[in-house]
Protein backbone atom coordinates (compact mmCIF):
# COMPACT_ATOMS: atom_id res chain seq x y z
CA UNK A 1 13.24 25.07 25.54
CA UNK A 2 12.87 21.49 24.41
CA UNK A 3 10.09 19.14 26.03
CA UNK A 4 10.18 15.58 26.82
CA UNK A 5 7.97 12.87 27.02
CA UNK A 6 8.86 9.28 28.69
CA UNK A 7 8.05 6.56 26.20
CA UNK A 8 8.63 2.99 27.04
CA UNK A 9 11.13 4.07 29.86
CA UNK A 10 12.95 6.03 27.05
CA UNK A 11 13.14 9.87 27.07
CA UNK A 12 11.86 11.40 23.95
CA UNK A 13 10.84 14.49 22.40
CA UNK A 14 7.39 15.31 23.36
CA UNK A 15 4.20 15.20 20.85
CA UNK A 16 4.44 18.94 20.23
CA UNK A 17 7.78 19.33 19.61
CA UNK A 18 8.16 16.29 17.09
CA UNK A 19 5.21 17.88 15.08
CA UNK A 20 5.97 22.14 15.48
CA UNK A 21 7.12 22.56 12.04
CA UNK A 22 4.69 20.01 10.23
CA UNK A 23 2.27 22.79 9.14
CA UNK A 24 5.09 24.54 6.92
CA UNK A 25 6.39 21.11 5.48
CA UNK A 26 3.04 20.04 4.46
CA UNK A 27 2.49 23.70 2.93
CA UNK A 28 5.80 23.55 0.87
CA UNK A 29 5.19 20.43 0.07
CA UNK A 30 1.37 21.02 -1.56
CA UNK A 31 3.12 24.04 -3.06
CA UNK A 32 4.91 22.04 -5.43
CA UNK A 33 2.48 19.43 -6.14
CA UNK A 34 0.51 22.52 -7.96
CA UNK A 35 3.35 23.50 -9.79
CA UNK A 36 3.19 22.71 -13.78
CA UNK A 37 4.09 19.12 -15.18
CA UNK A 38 7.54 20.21 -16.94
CA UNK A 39 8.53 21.54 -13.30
CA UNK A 40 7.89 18.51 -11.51
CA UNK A 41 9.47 16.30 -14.30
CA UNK A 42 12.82 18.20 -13.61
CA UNK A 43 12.39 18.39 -9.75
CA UNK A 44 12.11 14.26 -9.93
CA UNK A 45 15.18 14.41 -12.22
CA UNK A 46 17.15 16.63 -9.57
CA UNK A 47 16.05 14.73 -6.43
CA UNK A 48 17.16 11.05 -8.59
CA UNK A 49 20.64 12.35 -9.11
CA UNK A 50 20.51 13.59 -5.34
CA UNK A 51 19.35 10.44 -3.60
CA UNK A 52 22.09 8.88 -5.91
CA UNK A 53 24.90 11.61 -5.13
CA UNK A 54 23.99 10.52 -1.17
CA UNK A 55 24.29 7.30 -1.40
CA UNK A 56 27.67 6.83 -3.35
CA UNK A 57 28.98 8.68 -0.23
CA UNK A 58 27.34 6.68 2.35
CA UNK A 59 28.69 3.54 -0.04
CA UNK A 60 24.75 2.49 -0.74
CA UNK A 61 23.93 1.55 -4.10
CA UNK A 62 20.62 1.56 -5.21
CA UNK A 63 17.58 0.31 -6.79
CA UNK A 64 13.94 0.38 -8.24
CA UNK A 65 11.36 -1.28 -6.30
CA UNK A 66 9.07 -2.54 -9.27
CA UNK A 67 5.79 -3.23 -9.54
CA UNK A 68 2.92 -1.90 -11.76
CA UNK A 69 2.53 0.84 -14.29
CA UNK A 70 3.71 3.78 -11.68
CA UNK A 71 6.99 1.81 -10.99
CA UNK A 72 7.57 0.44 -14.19
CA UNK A 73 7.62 4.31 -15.36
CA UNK A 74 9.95 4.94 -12.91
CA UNK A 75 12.24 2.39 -13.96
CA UNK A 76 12.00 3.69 -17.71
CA UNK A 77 12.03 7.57 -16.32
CA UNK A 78 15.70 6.42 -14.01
CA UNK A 79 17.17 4.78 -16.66
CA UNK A 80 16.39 6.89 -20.09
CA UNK A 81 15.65 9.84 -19.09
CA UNK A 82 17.87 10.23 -15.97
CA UNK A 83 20.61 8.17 -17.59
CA UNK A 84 20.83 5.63 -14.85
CA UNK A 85 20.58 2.73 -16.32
CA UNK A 86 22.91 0.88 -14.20
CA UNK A 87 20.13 0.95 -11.20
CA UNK A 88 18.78 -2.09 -11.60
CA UNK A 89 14.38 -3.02 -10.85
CA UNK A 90 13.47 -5.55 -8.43
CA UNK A 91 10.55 -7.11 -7.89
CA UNK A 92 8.65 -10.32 -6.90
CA UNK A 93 6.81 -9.86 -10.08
CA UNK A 94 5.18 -13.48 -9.53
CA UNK A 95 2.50 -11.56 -7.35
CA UNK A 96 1.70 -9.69 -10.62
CA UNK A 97 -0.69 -9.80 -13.47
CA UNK A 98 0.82 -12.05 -16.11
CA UNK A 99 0.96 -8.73 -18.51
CA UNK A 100 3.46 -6.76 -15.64
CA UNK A 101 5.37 -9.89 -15.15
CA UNK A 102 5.98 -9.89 -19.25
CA UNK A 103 7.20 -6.28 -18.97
CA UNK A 104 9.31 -6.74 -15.84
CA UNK A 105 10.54 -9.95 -18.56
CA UNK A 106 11.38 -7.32 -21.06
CA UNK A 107 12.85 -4.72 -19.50
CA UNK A 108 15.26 -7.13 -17.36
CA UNK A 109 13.95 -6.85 -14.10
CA UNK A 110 15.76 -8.89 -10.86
CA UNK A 111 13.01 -11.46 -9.87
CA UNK A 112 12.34 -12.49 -6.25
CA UNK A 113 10.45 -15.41 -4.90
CA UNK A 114 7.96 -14.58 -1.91
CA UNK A 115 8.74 -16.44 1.54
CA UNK A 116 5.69 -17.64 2.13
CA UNK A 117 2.22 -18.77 -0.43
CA UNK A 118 -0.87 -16.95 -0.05
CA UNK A 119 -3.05 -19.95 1.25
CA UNK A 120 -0.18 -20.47 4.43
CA UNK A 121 -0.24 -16.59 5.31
CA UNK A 122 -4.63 -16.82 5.23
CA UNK A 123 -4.47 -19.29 7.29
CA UNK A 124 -1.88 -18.67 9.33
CA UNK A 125 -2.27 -15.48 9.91
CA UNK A 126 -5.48 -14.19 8.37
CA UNK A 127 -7.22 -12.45 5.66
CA UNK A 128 -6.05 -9.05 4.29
CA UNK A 129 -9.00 -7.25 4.07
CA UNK A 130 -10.06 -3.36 4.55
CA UNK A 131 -6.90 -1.60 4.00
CA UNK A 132 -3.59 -2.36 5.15
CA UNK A 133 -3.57 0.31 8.24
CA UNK A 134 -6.89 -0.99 9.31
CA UNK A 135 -6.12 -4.68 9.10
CA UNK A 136 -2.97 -4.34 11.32
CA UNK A 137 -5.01 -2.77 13.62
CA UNK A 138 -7.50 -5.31 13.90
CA UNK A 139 -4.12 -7.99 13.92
CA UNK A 140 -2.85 -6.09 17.17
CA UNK A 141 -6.50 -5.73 18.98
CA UNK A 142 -6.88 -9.34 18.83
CA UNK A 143 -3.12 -10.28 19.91
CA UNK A 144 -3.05 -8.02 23.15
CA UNK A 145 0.07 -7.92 25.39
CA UNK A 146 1.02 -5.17 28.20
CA UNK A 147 3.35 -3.17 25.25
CA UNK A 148 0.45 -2.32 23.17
CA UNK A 149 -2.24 -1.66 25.97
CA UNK A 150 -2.39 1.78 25.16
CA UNK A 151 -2.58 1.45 21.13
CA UNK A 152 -5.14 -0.58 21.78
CA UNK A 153 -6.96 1.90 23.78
CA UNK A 154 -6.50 4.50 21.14
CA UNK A 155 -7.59 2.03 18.68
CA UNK A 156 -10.76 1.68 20.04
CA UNK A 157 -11.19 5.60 21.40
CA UNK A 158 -9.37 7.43 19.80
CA UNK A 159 -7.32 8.97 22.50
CA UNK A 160 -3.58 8.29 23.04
CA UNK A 161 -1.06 8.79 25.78
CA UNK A 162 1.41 10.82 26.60
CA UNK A 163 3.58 9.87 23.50
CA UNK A 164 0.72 10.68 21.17
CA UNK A 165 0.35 13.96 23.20
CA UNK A 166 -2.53 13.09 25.14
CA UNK A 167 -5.07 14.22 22.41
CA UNK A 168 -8.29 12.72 21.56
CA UNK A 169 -10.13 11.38 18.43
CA UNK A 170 -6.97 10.85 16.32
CA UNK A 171 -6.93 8.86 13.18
CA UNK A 172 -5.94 5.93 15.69
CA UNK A 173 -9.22 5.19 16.37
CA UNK A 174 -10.76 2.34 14.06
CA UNK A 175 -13.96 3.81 12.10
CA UNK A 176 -17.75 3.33 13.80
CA UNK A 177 -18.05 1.19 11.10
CA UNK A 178 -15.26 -1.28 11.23
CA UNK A 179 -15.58 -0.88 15.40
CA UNK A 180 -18.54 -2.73 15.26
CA UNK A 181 -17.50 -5.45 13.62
CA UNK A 182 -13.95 -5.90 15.00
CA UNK A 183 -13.62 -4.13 18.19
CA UNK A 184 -14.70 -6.88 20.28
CA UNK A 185 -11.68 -7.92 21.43
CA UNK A 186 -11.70 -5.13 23.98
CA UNK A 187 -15.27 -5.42 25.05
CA UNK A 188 -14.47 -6.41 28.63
CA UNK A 189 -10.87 -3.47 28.76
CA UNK A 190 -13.40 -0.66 27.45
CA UNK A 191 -17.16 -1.31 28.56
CA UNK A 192 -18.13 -1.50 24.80
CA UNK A 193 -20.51 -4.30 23.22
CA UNK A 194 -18.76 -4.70 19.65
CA UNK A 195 -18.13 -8.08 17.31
CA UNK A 196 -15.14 -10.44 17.29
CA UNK A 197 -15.13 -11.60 13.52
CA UNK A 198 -15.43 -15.21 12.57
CA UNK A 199 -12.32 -15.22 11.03
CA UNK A 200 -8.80 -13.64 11.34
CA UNK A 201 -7.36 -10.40 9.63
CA UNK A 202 -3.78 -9.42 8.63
CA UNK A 203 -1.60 -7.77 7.52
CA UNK A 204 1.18 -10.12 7.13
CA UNK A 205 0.86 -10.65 3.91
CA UNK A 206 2.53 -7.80 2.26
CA UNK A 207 5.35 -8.36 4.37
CA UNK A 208 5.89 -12.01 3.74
CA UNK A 209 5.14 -11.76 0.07
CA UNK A 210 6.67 -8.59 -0.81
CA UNK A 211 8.65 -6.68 1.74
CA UNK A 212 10.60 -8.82 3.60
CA UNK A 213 12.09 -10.88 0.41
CA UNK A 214 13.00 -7.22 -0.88
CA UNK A 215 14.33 -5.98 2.45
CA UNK A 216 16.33 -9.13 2.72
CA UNK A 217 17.81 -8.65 -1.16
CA UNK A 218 18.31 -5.22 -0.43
CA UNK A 219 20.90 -5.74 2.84
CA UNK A 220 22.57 -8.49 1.10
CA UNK A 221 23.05 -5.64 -2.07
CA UNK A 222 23.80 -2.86 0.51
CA UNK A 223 21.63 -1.38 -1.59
CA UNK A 224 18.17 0.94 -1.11
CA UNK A 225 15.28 1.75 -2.78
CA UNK A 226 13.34 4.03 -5.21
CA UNK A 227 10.03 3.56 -4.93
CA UNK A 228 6.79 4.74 -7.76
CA UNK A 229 4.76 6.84 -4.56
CA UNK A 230 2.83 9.78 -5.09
CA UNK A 231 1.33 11.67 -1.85
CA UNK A 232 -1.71 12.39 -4.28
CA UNK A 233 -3.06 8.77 -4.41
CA UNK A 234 -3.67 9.19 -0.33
CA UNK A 235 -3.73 6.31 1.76
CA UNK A 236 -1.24 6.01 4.62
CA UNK A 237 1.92 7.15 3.24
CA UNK A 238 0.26 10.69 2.16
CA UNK A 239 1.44 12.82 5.22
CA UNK A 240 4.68 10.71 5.45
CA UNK A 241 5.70 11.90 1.89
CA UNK A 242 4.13 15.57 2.85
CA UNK A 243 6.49 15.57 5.77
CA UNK A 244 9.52 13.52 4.94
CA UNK A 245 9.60 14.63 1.86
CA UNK A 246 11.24 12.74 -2.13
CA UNK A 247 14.02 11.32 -0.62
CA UNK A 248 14.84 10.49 2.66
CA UNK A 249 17.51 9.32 4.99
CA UNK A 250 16.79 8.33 8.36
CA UNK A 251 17.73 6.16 11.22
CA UNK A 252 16.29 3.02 10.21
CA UNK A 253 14.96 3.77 6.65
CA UNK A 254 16.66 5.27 3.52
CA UNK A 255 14.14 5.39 0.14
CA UNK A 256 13.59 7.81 -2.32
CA UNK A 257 10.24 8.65 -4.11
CA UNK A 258 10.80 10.93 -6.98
CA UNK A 259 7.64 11.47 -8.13
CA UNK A 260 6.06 12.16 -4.39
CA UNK A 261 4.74 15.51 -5.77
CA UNK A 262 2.88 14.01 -8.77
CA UNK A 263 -0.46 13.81 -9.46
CA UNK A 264 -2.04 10.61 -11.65
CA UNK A 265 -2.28 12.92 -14.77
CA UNK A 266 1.42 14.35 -14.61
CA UNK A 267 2.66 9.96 -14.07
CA UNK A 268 0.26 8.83 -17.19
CA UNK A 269 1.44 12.37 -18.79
CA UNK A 270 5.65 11.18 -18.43
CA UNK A 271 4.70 7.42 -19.13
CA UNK A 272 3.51 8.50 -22.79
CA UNK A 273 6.26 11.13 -23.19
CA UNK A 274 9.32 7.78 -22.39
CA UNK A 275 7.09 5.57 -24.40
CA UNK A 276 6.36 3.35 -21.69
CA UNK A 277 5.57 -0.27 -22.74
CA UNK A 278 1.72 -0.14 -20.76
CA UNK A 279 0.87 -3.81 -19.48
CA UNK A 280 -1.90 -5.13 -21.31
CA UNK A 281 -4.30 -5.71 -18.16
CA UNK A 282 -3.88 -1.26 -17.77
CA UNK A 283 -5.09 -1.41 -21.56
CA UNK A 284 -3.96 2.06 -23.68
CA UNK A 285 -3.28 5.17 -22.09
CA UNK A 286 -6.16 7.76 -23.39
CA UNK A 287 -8.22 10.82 -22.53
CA UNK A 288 -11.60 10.79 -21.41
CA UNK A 289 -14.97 12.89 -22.36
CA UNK A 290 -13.50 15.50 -19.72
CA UNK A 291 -10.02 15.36 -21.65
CA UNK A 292 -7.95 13.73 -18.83
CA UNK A 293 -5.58 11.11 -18.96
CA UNK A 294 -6.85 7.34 -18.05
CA UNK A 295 -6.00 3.91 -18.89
CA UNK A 296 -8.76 2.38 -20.90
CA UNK A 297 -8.50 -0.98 -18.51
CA UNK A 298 -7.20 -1.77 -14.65
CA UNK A 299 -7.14 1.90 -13.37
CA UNK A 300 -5.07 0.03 -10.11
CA UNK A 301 -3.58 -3.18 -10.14
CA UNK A 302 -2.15 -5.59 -7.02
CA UNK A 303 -1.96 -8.92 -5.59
CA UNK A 304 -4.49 -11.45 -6.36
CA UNK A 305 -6.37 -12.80 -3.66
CA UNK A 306 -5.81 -9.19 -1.56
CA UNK A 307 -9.04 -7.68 -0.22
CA UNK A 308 -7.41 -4.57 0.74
CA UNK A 309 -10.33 -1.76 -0.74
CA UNK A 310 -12.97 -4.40 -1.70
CA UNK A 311 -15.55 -2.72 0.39
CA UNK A 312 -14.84 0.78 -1.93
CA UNK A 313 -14.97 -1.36 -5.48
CA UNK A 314 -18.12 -1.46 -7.75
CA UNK A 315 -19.31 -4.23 -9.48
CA UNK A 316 -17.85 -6.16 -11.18
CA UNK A 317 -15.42 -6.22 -9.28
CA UNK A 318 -12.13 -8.64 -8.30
CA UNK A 319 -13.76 -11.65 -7.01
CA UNK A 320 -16.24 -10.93 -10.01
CA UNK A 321 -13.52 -10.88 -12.72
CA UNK A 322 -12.38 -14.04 -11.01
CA UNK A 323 -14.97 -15.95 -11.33
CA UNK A 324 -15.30 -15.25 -15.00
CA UNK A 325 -11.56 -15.90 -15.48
CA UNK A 326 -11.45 -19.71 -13.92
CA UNK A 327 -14.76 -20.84 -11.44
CA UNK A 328 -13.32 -23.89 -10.51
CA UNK A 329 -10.15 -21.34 -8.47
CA UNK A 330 -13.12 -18.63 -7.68
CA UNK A 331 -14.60 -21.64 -5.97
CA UNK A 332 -11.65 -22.29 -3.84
CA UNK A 333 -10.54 -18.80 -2.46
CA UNK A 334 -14.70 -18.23 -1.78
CA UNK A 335 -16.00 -21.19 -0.30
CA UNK A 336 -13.01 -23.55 0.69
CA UNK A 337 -9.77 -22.43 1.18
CA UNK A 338 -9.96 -22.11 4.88
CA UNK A 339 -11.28 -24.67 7.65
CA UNK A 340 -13.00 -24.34 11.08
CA UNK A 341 -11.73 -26.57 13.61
CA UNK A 342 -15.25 -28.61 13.45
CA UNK A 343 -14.13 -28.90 9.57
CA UNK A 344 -16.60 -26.46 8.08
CA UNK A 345 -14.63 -25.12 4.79
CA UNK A 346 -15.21 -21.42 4.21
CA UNK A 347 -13.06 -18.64 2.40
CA UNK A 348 -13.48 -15.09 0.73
CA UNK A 349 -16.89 -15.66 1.21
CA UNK A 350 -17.37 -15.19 4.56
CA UNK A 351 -15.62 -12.69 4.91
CA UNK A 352 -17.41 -10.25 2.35
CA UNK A 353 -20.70 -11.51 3.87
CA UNK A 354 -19.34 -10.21 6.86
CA UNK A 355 -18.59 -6.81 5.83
CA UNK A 356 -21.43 -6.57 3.55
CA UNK A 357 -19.61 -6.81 0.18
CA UNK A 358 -22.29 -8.61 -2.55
CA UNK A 359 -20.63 -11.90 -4.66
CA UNK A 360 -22.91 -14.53 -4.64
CA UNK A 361 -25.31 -13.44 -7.85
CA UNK A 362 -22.82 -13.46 -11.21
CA UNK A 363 -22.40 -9.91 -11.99
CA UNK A 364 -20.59 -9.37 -15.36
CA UNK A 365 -20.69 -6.46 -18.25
CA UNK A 366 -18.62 -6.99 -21.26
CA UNK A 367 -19.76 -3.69 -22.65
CA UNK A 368 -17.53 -1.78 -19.48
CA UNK A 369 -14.90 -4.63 -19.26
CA UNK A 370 -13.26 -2.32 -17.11
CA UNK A 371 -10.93 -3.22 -13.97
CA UNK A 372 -11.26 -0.92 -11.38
CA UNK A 373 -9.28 -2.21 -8.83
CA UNK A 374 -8.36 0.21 -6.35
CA UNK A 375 -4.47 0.73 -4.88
CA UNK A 376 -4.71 -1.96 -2.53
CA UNK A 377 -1.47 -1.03 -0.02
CA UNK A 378 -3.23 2.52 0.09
CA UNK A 379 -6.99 1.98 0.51
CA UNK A 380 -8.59 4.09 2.45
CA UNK A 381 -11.64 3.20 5.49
């Protein structure tokens, strides 16, 4: 027999029957990411032509969300290997690194313009710092309203309702860590005696950069997307791949991710095998001491300005390599893009002061000129 729960004055399946069979996805689903490299070339081959075979009979065309090296070798994987060459890449490559913006040049990739600039959505909406989960959490703690009471409440506890299955310390619940610093917003709704920043987070600006000009191309194309996502690199989307699976087709959302079963050695492995043209900020593709597969440069690459996984990065790190590139700009996101409304200018710099990330003191080796950004949509807390 089927339970219910009543969410939002809408009757829905209950907690424990939307999640019975997650356990054997997830297992099937790790099953195959252990499988050997020349299997999970072919599976990625067989769900492309599948996702495709859908679409023509839903009358959706399709495309390749483009980005950095993992989409870019999905792009040269669809068309050369796959033999879909009509699919065409999209991307609002002007958020990229001046290398990835030279391949997207090359291998004749649809270019977007993002609705809004990254000084408007700081300070309109606020930094995008932490990771992207943890920022939007922040964003709805300090914009409450009667229709997210009880996210809030699991934000700061941990325990959800009777849509989340009553249960207690889920991954809802904002780190000790990042509760301290942020929580305050609910100080007087939960008896607890945290900070309210001096400045505001989002995560707004992913969707006004990147998402909503693609979204908008995509309905105007009927078309939908493949995107470069592999369950391996963690983050947020990790159990959503695990349980949704390569492609999917649901209510609201249609997208296919053919190398969801990957791991970073099998992507760099296939990139070298189609002769993918690397971006010059990723450097070469090479093994290491240990005989594993690295790029010799950026190991991640994203937006500038983004402070999504600063807190995890090691010196040098982004604002570092900024600072080196061009002070007088450095200057500007750290110390003055932003204004109080007494006038004090502030910027990056407050907020890593705030969440105890070092920048003032020039830190700089040119023996490890390495970039070790990490994959800023999917850092973790």
């Amino acid at each position: 027999m089927i339970s219910y729960a009543v969410w939002g004055g809408v009757k829905v399946k209950s907690y424990e029957e939307r999640t019975k069979d997650n356990e054997q996805k997830i297992a099937a689903f790790q099953t195959k990411q252990k499988m050997p490299y020349e299997f999970k070339v072919k599976y990625a081959e067989v769900r492309v032509r599948e996702f495709i075979r859908e679409c023509d009979k839903r009358n959706l065309n399709t495309h390749i969300s483009v980005g950095g090296l993992d989409s870019i070798t999905l792009l040269k994987f669809i068309h050369d290997y796959c033999g879909f060459s009509y699919v065409p890449g999209v991307s609002v490559s002007s958020l990229e690194d001046k290398s990835i913006q030279q391949i997207h040049e090359q291998l004749g990739v649809i270019k977007l313009s993002p609705y809004k600039s990254k000084i408007d959505i700081i300070r309109e909406y606020g930094f995008p710092v932490l990771s992207k989960e943890t920022a939007a959490k922040i964003e709805l703690l300090a914009h409450p309203t009667d229709k997210n009471k009880t996210v809030r409440h699991a934000i700061i506890t941990g325990e959800t309702g009777e849509y989340g299955g009553f249960r207690k310390h889920t991954r809802m619940q904002l780190s000790q860590r990042w509760l301290e610093l942020f929580g305050g917003y609910e100080n007087e709704n939960e008896g607890v005696d945290y900070k309210i920043p001096p400045f505001k987070v989002s995560s707004q600006c992913c969707f006004w950069m990147k998402e909503k000009p693609c979204d908008d191309w995509a309905k105007q194309h009927k078309s939908v997307p493949f995107l470069g996502l592999m369950a391996s690199e963690g983050g947020r989307r990790e159990k959503s791949l695990m349980l949704n699976g390569c492609n999917y087709f649901g209510k609201s959302t249609i997208r296919s991710a053919p190398f969801a079963i990957f791991t970073r050695q099998d992507l760099l492995q296939l990139a070298l095998d189609l002769n993918v043209p690397v971006p010059t900020i990723y450097g070469e593709i090479k093994r290491d001491f240990d005989g594993k597969l690295c790029t010799t440069k950026a190991q991640r690459t994203g937006c500038s300005m983004c402070g999504f996984g600063i807190h995890m990065e090691q010196r040098p790190h982004r604002f570092d390599r900024l600072r080196e590139r061009n002070e007088k700009e450095w200057d500007f996101w750290m110390n003055k893009c932003c204004e109080d409304s007494d006038g004090t200018k502030y910027g990056w710099g407050r907020v890593l002061d705030y969440i105890g990330v070092e920048w003032r003191d020039r830190v700089f080796d040119m023996k490890n000129n390495q970039l070790s950004l990490l994959d800023i949509e999917e850092a973790k807390e």
